[in-house]
Protein backbone atom coordinates (compact mmCIF):
# COMPACT_ATOMS: atom_id res chain seq x y z
CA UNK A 1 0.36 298.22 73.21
CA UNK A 2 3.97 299.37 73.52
CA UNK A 3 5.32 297.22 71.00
CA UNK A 4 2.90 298.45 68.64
CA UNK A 5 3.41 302.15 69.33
CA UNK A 6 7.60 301.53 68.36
CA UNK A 7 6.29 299.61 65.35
CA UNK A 8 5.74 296.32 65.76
CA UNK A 9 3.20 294.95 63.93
CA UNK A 10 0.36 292.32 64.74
CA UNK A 11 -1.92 290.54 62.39
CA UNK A 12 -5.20 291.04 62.86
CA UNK A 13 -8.65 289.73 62.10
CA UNK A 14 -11.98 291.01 61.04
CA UNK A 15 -12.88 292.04 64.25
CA UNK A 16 -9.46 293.68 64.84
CA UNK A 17 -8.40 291.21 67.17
CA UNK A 18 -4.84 290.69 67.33
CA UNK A 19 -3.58 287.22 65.94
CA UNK A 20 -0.57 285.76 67.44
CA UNK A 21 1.86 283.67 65.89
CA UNK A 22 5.04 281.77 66.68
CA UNK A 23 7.21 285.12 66.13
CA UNK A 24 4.84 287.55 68.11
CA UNK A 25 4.89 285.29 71.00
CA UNK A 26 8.92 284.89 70.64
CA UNK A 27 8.47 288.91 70.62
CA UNK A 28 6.29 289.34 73.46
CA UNK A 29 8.84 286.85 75.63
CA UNK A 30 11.78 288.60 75.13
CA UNK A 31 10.03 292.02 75.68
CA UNK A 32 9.18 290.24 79.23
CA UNK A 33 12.46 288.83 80.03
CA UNK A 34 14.13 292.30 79.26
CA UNK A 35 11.90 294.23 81.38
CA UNK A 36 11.12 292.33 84.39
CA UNK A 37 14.51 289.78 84.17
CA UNK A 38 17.05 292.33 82.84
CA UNK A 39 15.54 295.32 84.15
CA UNK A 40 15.39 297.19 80.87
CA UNK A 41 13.21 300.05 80.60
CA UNK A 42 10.19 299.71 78.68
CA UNK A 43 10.59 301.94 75.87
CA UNK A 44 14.32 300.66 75.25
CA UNK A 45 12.89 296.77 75.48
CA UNK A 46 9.97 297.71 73.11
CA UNK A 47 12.80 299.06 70.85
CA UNK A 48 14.88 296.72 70.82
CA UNK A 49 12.38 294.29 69.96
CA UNK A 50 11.06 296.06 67.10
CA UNK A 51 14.36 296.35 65.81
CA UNK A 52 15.24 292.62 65.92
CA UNK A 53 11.90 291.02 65.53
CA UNK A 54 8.95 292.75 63.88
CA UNK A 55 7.29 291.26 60.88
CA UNK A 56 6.33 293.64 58.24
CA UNK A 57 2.79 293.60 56.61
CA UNK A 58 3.61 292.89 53.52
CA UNK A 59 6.17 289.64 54.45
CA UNK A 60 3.24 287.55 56.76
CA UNK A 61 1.80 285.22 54.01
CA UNK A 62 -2.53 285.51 53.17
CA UNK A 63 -4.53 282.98 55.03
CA UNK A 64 -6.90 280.93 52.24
């Protein structure tokens, strides 16, 4: 995934599924809305939402 390639990163599960939350979905919309709305290119949307948005590991609290 694009995102992932500039840095963004996804939770994932045993399986190495991704695992989206409230943020990553917040992510992925503005990622769309940049590149089909606003005509961005995709490596300057992917970018530019890594810059604003993307969690790192360590801050994305343990599930119990």
């Amino acid at each position: 995934m694009l995102l992932e390639q500039h840095g963004y990163w996804f939770l994932r599960d045993s399986q190495n599924r991704r695992e989206y939350w409230q943020a990553d979905v917040a992510a992925l919309r503005s990622f769309y809305q940049m590149t089909k709305e606003q005509l961005v290119p995709l490596e300057e949307a992917a970018r530019k939402v890594v810059t604003r948005t993307a969690p790192a590991p360590a801050s994305v609290p343990a599930r119990t």
